[in-house]
PDB file of N, CA and C in Angstrom:
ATOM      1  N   UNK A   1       0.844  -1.176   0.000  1.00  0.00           N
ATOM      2  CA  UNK A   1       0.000   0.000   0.000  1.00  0.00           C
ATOM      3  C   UNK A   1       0.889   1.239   0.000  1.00  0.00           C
ATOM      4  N   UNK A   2       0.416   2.137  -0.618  1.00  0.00           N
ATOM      5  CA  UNK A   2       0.936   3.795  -0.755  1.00  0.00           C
ATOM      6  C   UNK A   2       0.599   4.407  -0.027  1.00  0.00           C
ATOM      7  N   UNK A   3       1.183   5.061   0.950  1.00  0.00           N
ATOM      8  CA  UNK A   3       0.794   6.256   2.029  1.00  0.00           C
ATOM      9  C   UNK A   3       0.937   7.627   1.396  1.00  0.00           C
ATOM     10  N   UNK A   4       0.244   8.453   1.165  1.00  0.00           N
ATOM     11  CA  UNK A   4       0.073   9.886   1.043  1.00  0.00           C
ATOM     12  C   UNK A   4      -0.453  10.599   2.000  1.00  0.00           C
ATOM     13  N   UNK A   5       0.847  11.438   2.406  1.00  0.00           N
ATOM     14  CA  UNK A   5       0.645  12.618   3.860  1.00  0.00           C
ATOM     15  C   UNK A   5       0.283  13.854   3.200  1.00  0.00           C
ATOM     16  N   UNK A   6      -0.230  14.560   3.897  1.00  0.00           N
ATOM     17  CA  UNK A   6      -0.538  15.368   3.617  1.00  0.00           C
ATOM     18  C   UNK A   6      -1.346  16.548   5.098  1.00  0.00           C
ATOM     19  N   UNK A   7      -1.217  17.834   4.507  1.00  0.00           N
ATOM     20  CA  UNK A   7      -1.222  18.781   6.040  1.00  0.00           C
ATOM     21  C   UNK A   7      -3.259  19.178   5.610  1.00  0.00           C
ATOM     22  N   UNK A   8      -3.731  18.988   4.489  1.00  0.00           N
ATOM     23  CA  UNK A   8      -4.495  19.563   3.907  1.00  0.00           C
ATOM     24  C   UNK A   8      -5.167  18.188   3.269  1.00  0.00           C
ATOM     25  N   UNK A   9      -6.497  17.588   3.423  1.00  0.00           N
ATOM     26  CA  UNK A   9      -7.199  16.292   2.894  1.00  0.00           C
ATOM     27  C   UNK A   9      -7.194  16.973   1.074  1.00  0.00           C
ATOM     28  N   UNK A  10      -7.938  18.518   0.914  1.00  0.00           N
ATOM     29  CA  UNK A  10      -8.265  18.619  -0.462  1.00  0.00           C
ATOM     30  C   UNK A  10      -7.018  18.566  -1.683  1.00  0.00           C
ATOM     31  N   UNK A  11      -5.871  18.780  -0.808  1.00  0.00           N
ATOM     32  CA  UNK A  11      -4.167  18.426  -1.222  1.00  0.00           C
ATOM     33  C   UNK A  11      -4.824  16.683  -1.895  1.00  0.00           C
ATOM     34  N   UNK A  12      -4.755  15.888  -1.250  1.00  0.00           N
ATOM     35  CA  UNK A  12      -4.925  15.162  -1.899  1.00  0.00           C
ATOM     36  C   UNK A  12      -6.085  14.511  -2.791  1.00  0.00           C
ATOM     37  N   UNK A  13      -6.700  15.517  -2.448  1.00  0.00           N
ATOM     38  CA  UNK A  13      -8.037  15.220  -3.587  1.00  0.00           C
ATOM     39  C   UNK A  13      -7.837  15.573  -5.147  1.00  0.00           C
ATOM     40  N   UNK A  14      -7.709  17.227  -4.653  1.00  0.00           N
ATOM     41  CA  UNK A  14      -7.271  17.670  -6.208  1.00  0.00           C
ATOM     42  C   UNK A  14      -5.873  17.620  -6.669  1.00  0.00           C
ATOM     43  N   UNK A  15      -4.994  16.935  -6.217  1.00  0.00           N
ATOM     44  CA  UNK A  15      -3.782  17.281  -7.056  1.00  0.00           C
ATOM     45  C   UNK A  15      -3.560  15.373  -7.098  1.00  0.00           C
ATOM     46  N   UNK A  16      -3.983  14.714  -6.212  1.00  0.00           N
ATOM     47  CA  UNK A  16      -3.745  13.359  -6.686  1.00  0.00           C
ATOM     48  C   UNK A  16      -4.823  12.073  -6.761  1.00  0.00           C
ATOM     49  N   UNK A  17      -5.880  13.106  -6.647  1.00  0.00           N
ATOM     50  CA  UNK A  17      -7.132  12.016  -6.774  1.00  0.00           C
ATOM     51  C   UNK A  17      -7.462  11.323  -8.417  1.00  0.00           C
ATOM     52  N   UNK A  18      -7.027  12.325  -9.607  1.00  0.00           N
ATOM     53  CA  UNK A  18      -7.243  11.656 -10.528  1.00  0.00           C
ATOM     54  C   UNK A  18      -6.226  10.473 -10.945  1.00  0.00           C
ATOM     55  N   UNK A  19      -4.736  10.796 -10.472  1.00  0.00           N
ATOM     56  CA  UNK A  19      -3.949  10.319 -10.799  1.00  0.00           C
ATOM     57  C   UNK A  19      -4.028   8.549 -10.071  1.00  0.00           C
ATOM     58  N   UNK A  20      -4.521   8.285  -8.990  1.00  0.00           N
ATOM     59  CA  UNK A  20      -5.026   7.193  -7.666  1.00  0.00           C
ATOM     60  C   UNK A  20      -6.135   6.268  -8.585  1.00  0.00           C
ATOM     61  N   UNK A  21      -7.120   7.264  -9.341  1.00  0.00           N
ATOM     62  CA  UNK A  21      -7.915   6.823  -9.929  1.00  0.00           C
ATOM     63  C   UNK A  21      -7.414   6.036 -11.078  1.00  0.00           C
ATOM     64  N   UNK A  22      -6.616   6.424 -11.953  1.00  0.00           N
ATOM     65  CA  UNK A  22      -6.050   5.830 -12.988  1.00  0.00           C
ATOM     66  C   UNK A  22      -4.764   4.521 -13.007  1.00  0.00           C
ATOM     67  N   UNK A  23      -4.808   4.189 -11.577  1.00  0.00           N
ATOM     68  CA  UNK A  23      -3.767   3.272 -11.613  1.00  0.00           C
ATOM     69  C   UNK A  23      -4.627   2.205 -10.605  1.00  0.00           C
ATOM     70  N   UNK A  24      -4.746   0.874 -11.359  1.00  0.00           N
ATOM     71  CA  UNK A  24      -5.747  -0.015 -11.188  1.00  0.00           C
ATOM     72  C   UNK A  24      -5.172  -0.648  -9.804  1.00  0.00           C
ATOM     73  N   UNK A  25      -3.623  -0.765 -10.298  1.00  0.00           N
ATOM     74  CA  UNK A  25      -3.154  -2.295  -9.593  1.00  0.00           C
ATOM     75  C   UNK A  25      -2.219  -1.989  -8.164  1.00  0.00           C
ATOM     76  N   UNK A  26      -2.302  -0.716  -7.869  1.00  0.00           N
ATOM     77  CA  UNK A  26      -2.107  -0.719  -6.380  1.00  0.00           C
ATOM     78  C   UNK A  26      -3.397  -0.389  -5.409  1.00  0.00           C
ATOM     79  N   UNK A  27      -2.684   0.012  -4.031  1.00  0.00           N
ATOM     80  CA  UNK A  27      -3.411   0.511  -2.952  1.00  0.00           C
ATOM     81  C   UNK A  27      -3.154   1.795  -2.865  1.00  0.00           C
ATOM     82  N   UNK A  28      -4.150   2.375  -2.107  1.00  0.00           N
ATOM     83  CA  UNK A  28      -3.719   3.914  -1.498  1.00  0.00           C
ATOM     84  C   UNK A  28      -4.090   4.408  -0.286  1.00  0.00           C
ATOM     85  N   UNK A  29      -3.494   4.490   0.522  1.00  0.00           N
ATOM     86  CA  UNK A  29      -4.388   5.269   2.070  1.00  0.00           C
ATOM     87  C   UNK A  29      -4.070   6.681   1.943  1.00  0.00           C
ATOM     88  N   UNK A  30      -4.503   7.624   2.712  1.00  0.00           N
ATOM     89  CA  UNK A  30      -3.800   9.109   3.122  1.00  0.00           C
ATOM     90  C   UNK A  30      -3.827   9.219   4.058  1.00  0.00           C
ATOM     91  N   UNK A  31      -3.267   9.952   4.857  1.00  0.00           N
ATOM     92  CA  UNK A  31      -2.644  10.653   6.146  1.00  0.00           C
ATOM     93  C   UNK A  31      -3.015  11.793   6.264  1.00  0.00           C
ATOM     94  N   UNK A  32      -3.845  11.775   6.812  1.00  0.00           N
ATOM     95  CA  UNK A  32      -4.521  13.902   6.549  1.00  0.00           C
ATOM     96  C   UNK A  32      -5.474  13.905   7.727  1.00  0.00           C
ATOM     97  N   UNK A  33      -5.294  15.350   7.864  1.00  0.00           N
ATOM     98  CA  UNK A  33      -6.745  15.903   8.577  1.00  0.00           C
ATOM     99  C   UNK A  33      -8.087  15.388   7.590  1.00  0.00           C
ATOM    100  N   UNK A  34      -8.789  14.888   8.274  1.00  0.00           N
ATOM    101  CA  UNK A  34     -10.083  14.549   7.453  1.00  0.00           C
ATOM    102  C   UNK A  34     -11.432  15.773   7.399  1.00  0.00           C
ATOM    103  N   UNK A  35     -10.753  16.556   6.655  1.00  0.00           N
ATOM    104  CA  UNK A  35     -12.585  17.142   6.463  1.00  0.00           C
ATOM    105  C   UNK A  35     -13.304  16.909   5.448  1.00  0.00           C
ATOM    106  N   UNK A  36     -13.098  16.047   4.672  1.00  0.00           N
ATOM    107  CA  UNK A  36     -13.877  15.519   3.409  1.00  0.00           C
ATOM    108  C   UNK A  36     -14.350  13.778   3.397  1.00  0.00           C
ATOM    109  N   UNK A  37     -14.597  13.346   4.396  1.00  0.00           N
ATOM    110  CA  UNK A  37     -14.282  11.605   4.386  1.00  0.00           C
ATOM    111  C   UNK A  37     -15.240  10.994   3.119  1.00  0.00           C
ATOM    112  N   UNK A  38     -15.458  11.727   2.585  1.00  0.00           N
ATOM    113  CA  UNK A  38     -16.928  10.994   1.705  1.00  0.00           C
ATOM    114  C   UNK A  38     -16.021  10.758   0.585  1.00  0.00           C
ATOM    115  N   UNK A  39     -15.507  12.099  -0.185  1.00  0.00           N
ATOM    116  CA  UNK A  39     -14.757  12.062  -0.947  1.00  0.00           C
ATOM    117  C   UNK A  39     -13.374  11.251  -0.782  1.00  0.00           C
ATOM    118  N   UNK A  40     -12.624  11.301   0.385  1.00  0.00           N
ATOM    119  CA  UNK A  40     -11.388  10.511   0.330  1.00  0.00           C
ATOM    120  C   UNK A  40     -11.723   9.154   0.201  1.00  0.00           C
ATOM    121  N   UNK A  41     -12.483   8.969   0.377  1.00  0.00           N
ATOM    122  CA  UNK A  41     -13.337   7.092   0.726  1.00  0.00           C
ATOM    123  C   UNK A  41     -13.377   7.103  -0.833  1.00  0.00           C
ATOM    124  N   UNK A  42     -13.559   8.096  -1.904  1.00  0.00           N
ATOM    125  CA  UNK A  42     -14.146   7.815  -3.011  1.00  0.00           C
ATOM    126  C   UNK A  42     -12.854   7.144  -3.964  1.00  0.00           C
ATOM    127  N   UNK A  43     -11.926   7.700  -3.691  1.00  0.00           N
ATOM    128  CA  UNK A  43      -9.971   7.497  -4.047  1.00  0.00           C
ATOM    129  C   UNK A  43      -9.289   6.718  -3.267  1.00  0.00           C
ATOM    130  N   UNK A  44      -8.964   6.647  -1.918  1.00  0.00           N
ATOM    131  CA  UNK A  44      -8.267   6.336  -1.194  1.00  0.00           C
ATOM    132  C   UNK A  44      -8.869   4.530  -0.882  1.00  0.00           C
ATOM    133  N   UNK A  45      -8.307   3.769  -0.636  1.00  0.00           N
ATOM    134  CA  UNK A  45      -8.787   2.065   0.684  1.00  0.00           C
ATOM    135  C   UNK A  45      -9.014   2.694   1.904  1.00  0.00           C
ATOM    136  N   UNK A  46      -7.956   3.890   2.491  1.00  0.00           N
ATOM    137  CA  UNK A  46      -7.512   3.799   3.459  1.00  0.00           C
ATOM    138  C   UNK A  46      -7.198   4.810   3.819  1.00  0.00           C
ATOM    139  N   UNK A  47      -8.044   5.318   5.035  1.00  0.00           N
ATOM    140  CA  UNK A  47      -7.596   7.055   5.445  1.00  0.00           C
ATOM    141  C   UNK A  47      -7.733   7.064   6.893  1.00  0.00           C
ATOM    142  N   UNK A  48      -6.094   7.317   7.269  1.00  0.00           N
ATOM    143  CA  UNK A  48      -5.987   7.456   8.910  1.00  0.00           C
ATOM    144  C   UNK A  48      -5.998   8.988   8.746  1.00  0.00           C
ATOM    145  N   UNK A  49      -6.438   9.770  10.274  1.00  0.00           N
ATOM    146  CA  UNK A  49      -7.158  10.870  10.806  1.00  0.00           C
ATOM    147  C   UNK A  49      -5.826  11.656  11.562  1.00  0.00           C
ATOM    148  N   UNK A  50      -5.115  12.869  10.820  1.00  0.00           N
ATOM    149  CA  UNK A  50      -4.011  13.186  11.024  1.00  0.00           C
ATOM    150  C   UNK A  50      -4.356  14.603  11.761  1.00  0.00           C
ATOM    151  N   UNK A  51      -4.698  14.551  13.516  1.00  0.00           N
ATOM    152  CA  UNK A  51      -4.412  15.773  13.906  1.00  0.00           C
ATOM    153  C   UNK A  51      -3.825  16.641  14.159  1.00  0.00           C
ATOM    154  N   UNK A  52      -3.932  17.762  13.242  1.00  0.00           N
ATOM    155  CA  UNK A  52      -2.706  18.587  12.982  1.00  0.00           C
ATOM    156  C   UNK A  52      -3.376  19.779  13.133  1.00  0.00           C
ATOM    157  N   UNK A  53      -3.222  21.094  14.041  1.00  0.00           N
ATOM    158  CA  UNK A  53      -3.527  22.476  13.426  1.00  0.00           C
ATOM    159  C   UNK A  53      -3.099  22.838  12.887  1.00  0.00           C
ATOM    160  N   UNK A  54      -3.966  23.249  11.427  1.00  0.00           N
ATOM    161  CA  UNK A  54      -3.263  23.871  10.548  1.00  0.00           C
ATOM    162  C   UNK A  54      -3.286  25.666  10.222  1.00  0.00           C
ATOM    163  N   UNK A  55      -3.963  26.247  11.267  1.00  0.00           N
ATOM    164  CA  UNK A  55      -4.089  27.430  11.736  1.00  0.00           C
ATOM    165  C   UNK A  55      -2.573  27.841  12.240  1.00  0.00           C
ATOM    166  N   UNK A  56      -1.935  27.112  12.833  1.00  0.00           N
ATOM    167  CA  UNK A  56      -0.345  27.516  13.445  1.00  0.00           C
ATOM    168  C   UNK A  56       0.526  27.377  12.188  1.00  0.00           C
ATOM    169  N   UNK A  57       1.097  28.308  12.032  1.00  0.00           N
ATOM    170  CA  UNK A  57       3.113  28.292  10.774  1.00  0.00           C
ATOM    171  C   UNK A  57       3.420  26.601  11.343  1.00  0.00           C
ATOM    172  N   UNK A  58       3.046  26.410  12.520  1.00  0.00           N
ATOM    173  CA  UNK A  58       4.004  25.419  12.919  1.00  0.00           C
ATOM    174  C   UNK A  58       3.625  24.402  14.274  1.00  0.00           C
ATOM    175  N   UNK A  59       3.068  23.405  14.070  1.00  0.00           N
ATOM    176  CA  UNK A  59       2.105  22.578  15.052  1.00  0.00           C
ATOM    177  C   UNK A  59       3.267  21.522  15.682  1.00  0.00           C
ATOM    178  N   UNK A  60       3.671  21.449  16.680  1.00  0.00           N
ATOM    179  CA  UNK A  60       4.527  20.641  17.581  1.00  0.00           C
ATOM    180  C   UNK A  60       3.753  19.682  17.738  1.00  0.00           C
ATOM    181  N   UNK A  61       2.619  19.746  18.213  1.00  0.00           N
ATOM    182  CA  UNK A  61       1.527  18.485  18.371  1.00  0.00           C
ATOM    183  C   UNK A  61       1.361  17.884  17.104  1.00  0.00           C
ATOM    184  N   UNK A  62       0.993  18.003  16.565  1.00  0.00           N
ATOM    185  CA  UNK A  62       1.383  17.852  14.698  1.00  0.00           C
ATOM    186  C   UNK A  62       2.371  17.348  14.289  1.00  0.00           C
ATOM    187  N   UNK A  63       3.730  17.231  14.996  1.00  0.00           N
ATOM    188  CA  UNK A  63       4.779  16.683  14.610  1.00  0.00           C
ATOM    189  C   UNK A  63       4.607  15.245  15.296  1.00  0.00           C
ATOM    190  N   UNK A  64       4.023  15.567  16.758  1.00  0.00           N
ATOM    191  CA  UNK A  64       4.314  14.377  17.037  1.00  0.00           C
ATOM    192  C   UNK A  64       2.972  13.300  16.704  1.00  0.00           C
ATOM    193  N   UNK A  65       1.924  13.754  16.360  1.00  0.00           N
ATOM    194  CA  UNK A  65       0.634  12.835  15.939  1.00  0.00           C
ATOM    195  C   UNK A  65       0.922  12.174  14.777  1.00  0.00           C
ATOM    196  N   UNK A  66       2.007  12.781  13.915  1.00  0.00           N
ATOM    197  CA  UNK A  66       2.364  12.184  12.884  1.00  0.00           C
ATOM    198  C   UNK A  66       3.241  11.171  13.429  1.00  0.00           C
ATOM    199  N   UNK A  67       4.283  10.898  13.834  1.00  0.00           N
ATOM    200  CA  UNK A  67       5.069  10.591  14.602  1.00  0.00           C
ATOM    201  C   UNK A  67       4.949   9.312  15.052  1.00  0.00           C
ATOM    202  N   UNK A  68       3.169   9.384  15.641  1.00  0.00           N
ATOM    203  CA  UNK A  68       2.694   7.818  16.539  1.00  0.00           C
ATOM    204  C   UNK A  68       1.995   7.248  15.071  1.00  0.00           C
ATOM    205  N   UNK A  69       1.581   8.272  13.948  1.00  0.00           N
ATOM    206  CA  UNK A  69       0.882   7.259  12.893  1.00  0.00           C
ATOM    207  C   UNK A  69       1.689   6.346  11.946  1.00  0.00           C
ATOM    208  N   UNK A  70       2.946   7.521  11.776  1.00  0.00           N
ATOM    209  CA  UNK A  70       3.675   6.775  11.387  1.00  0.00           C
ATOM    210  C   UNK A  70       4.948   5.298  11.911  1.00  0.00           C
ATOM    211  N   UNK A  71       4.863   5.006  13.407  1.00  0.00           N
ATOM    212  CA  UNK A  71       5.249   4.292  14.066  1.00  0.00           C
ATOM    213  C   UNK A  71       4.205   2.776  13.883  1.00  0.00           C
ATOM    214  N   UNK A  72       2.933   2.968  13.472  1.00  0.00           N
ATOM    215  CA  UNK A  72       2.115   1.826  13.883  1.00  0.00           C
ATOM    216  C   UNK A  72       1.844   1.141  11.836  1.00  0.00           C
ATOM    217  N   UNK A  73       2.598   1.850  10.824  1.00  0.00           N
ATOM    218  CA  UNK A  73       2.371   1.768   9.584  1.00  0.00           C
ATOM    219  C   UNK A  73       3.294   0.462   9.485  1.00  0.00           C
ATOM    220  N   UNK A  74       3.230  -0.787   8.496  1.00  0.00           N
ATOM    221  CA  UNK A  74       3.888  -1.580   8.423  1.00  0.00           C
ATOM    222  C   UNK A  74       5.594  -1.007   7.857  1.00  0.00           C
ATOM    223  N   UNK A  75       6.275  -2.426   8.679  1.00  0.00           N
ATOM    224  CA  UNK A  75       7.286  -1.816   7.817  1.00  0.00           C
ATOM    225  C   UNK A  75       7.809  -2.115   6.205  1.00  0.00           C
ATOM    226  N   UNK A  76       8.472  -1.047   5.303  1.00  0.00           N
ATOM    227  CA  UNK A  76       8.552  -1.128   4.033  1.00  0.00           C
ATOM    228  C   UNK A  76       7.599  -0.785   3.302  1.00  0.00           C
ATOM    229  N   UNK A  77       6.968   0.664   4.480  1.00  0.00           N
ATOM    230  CA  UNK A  77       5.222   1.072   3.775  1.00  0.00           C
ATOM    231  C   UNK A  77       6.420   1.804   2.563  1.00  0.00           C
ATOM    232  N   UNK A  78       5.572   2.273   1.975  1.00  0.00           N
ATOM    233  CA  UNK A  78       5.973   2.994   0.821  1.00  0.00           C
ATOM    234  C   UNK A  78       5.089   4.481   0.927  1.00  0.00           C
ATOM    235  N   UNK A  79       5.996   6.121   1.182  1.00  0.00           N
ATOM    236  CA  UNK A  79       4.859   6.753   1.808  1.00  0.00           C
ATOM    237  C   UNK A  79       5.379   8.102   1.058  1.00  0.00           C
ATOM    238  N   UNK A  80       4.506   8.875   0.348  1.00  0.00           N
ATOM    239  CA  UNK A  80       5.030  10.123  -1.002  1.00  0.00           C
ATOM    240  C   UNK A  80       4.405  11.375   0.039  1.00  0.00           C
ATOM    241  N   UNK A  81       5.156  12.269   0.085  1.00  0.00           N
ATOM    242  CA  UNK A  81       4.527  13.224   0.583  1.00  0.00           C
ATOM    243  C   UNK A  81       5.353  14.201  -0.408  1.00  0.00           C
ATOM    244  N   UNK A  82       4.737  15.259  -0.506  1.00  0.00           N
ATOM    245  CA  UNK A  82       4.680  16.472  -2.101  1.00  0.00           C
ATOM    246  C   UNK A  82       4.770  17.420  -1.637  1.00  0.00           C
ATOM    247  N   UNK A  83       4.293  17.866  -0.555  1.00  0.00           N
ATOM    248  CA  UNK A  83       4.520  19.834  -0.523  1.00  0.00           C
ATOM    249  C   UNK A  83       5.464  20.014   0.391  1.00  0.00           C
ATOM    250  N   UNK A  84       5.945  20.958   0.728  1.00  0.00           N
ATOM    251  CA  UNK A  84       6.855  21.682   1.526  1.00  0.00           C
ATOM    252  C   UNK A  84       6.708  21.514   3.129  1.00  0.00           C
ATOM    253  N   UNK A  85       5.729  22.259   3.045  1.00  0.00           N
ATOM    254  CA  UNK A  85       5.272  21.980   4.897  1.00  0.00           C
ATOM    255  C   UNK A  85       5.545  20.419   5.240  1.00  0.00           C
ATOM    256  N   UNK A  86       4.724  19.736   4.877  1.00  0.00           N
ATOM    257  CA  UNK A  86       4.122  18.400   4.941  1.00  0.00           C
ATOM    258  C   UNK A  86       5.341  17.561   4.921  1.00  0.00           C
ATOM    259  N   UNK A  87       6.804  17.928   3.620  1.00  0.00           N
ATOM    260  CA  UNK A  87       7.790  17.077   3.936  1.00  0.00           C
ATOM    261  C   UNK A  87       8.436  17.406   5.180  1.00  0.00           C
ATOM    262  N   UNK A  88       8.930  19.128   5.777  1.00  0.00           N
ATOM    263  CA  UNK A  88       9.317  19.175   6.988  1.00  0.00           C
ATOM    264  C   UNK A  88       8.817  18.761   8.138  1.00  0.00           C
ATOM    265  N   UNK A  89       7.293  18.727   8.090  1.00  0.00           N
ATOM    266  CA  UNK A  89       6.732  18.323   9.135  1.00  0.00           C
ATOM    267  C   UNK A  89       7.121  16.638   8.856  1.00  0.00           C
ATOM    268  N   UNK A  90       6.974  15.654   8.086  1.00  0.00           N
ATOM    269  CA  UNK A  90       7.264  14.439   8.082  1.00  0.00           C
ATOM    270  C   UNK A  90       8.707  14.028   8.220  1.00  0.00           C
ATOM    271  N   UNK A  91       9.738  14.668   7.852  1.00  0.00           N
ATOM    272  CA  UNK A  91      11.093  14.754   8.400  1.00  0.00           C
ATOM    273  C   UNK A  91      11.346  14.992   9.446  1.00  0.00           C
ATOM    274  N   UNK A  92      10.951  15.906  10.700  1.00  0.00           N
ATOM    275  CA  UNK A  92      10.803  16.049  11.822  1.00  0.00           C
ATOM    276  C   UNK A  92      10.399  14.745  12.752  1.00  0.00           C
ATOM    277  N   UNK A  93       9.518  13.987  11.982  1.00  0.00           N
ATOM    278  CA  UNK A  93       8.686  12.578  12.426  1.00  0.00           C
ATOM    279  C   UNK A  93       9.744  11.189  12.183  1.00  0.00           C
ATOM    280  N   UNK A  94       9.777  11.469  11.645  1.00  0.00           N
ATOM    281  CA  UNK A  94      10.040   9.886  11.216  1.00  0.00           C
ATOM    282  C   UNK A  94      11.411   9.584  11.795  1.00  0.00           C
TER     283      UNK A  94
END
């Protein structure tokens, strides 16, 4: 399975939901704040609930919620994260 993090759920709606759609023969979960679950359910297998404020430049709690999600993911997940924030904040984690 493919993990996609993300600080923002519509991050992964619109910039990689068509692309999820077009590739038959894997998996996909995301890692996000969930404010869309209808839609991520529509792309994704698999969507763990990433509490993060994203109101703060910079969420410490956020570093570490990522931190415990990414501790309980199998190992040799395979996990793409794309924007800026989202890789520092996941570099901080892991």
């Amino acid at each position: 399975m493919i993990y996609y993090v993300a600080h923002w759920d519509w991050i992964l709606l619109e910039s990689r939901g068509n692309l999820i759609r077009n590739i038959e023969d894997k998996k996909f979960a995301s890692i996000c704040p969930i404010d869309n679950f209808k839609e991520l359910k529509k792309y994704y297998d698999k969507t763990i609930n990433w509490n993060i404020d994203r109101e703060k430049l910079f969420d410490f709690k956020g570093v570490y919620y990522l931190s415990k999600i990414l501790n309980i993911l199998p190992e040799k997940t395979t996990i793409h994260v794309f924007t800026l924030k989202t890789g520092i904040i996941f570099s901080l984690s892991y």
